[in-house]
N, C-alpha and C. Protein backbone atom coordinates (compact mmCIF):
# COMPACT_ATOMS: atom_id res chain seq x y z
N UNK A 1 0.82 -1.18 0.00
CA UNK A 1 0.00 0.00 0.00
C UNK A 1 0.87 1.25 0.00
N UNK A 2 1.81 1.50 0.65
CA UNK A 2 3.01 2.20 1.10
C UNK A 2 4.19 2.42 -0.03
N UNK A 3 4.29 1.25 -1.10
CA UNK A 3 5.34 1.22 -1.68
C UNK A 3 5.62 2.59 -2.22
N UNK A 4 5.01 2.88 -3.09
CA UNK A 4 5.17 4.26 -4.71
C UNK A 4 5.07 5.58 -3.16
N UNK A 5 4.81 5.13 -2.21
CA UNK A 5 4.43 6.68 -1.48
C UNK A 5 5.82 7.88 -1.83
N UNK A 6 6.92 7.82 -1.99
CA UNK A 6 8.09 8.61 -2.27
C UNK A 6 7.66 9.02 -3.59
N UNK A 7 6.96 8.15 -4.61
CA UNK A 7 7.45 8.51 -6.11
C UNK A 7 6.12 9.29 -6.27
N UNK A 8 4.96 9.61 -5.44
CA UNK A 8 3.56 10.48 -5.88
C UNK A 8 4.66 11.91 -5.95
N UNK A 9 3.75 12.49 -6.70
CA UNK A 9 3.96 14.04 -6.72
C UNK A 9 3.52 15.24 -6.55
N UNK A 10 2.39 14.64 -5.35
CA UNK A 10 2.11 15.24 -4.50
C UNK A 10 2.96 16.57 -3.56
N UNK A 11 3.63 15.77 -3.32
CA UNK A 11 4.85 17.09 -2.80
C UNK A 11 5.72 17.83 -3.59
N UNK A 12 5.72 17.36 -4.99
CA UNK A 12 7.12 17.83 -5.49
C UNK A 12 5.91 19.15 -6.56
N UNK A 13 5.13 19.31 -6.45
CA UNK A 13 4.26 20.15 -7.01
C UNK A 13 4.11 21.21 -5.93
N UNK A 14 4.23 20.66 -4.93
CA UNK A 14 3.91 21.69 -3.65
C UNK A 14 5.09 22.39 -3.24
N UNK A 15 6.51 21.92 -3.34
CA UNK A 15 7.47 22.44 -3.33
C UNK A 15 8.01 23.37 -4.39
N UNK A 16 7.56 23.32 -5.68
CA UNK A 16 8.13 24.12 -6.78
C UNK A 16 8.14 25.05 -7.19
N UNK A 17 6.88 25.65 -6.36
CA UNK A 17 6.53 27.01 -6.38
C UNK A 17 5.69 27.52 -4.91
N UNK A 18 6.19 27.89 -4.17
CA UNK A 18 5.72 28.14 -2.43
C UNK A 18 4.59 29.54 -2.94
N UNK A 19 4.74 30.31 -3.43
CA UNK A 19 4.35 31.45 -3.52
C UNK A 19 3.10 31.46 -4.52
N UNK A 20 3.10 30.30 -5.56
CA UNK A 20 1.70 30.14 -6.46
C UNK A 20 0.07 30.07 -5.54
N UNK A 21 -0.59 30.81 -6.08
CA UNK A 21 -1.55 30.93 -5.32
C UNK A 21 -2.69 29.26 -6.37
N UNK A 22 -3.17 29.43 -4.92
CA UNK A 22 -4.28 27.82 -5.50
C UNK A 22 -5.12 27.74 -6.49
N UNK A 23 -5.19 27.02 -7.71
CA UNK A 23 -6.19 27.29 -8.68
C UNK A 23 -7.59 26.93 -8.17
N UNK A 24 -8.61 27.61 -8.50
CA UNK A 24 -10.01 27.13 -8.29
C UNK A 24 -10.18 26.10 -9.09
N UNK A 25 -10.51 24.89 -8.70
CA UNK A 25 -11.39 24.01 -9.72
C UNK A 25 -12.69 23.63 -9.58
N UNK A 26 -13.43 24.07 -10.94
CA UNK A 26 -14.48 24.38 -11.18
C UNK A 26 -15.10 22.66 -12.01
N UNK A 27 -16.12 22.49 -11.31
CA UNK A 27 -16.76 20.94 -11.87
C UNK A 27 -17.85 21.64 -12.89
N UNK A 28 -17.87 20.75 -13.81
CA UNK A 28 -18.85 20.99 -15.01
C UNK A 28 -20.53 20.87 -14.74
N UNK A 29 -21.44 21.56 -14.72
CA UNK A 29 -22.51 21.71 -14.30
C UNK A 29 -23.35 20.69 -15.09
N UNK A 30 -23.94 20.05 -15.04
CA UNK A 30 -25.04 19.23 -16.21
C UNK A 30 -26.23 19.92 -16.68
N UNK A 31 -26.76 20.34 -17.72
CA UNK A 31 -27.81 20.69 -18.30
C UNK A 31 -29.02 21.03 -17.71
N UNK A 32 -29.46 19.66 -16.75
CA UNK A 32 -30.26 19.89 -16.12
C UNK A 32 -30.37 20.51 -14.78
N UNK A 33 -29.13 21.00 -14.61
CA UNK A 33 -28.74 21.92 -12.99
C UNK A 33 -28.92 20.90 -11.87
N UNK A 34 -28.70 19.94 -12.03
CA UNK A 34 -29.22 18.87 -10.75
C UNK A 34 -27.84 18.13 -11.41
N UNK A 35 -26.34 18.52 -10.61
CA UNK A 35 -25.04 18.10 -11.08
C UNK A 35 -25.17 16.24 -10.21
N UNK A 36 -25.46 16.57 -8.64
CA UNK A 36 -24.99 15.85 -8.17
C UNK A 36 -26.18 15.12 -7.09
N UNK A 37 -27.10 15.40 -7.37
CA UNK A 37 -28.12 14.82 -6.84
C UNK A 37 -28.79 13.26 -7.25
N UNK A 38 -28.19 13.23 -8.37
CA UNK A 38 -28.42 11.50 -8.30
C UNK A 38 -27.41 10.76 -7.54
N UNK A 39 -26.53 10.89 -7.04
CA UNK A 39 -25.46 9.82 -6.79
C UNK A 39 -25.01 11.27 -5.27
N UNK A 40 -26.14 11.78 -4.58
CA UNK A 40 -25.42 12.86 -3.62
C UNK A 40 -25.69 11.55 -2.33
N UNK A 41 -24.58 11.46 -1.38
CA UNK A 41 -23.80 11.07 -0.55
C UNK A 41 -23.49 11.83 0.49
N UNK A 42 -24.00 11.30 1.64
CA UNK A 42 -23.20 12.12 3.19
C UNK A 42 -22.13 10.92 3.59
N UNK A 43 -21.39 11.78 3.54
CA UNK A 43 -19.90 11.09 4.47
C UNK A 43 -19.79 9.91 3.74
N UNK A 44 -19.04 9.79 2.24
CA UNK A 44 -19.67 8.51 1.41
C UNK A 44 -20.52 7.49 1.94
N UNK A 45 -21.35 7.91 2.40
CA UNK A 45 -22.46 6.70 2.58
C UNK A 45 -23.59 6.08 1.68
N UNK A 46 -23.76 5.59 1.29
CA UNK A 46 -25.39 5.13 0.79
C UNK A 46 -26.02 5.37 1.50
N UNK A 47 -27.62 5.01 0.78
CA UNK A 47 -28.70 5.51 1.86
C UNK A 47 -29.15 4.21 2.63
N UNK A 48 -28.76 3.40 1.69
CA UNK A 48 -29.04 1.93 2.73
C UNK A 48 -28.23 2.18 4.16
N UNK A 49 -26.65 2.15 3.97
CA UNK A 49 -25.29 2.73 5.06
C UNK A 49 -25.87 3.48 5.83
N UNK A 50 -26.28 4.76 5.10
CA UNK A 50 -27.23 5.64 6.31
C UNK A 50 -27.89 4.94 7.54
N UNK A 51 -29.03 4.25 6.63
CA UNK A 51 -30.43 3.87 7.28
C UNK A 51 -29.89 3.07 8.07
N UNK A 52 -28.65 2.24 8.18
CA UNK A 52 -28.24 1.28 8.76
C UNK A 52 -27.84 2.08 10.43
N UNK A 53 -26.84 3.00 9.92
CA UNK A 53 -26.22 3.23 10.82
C UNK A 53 -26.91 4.10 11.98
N UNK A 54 -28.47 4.66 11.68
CA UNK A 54 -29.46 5.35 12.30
C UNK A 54 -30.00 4.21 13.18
N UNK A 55 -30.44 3.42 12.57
CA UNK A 55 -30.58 2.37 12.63
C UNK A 55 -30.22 1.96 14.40
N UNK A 56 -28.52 1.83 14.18
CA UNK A 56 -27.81 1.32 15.28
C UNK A 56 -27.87 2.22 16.17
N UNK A 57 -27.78 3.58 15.92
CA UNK A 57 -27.42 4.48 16.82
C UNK A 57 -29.16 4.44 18.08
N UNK A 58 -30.32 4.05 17.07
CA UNK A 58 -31.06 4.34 17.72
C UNK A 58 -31.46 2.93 18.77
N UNK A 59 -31.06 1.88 18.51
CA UNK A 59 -30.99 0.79 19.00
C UNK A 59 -30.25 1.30 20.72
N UNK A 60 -28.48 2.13 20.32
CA UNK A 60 -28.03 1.86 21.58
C UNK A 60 -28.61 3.26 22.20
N UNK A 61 -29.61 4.09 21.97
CA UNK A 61 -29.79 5.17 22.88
C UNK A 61 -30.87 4.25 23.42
N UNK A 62 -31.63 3.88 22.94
CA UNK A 62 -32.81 3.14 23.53
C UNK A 62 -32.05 2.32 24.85
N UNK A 63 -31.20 1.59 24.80
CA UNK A 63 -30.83 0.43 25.43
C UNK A 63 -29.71 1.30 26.60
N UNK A 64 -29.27 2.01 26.02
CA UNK A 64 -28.57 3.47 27.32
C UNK A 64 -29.42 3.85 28.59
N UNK A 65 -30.78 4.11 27.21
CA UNK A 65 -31.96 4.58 28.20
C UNK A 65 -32.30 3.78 28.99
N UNK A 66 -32.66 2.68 28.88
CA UNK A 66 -32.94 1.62 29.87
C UNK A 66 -31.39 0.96 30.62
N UNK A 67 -30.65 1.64 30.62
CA UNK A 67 -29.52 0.85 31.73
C UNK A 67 -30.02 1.49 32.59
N UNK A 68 -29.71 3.29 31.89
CA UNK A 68 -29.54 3.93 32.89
C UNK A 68 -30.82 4.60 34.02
N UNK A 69 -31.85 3.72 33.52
CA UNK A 69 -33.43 4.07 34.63
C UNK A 69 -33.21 2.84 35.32
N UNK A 70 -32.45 1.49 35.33
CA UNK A 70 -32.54 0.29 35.72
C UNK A 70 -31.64 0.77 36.60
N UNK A 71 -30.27 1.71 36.54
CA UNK A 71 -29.41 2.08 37.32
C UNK A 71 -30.68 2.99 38.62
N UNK A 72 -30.67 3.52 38.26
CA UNK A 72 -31.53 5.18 38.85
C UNK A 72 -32.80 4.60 39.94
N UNK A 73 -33.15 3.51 39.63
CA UNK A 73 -34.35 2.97 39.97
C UNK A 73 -35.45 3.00 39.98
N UNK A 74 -35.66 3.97 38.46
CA UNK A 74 -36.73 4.58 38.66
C UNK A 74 -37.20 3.29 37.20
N UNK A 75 -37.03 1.83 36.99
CA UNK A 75 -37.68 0.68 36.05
C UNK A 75 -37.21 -0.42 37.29
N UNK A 76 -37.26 -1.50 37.04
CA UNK A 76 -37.08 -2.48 37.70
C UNK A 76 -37.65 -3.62 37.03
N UNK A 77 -37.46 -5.16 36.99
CA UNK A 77 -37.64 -6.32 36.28
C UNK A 77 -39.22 -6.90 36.71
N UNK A 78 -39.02 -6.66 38.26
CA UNK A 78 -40.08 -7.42 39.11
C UNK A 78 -41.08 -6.28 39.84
């Protein structure tokens, strides 16, 4: 994974000129003004990934919630 890391040129672009200011790059708009809304992504996720991970999160607040009233004493088994 590591091998080529010396030979990118990544750095040697960044070193060659300290003082060049950053180019803007500009993505090509599509026709229909809706560039990125078919394939738009939070935090590369899918929406399945999403739904999943809502999913879990809401599983362990639920189960938080009930430690911590089982702690408190305000639930009990019996």
């Amino acid at each position: 994974m590591f091998d080529n890391l010396r030979d990118s040129s990544f750095y040697e672009d960044e070193q060659s000129d300290p003082h060049k200011e950053p180019e803007a790059q500009v993505k090509p708009v599509a026709a229909t003004g809706h560039s990125h809304r078919r394939n738009a992504r939070f935090m590369g996720m899918t929406a399945q990934q999403r739904f999943l991970l809502a999913l879990m999160f809401l599983i362990t607040v639920c189960v938080m919630g009930m430690l911590a009233m089982f702690v408190t004493g305000s639930m009990g088994l019996f």
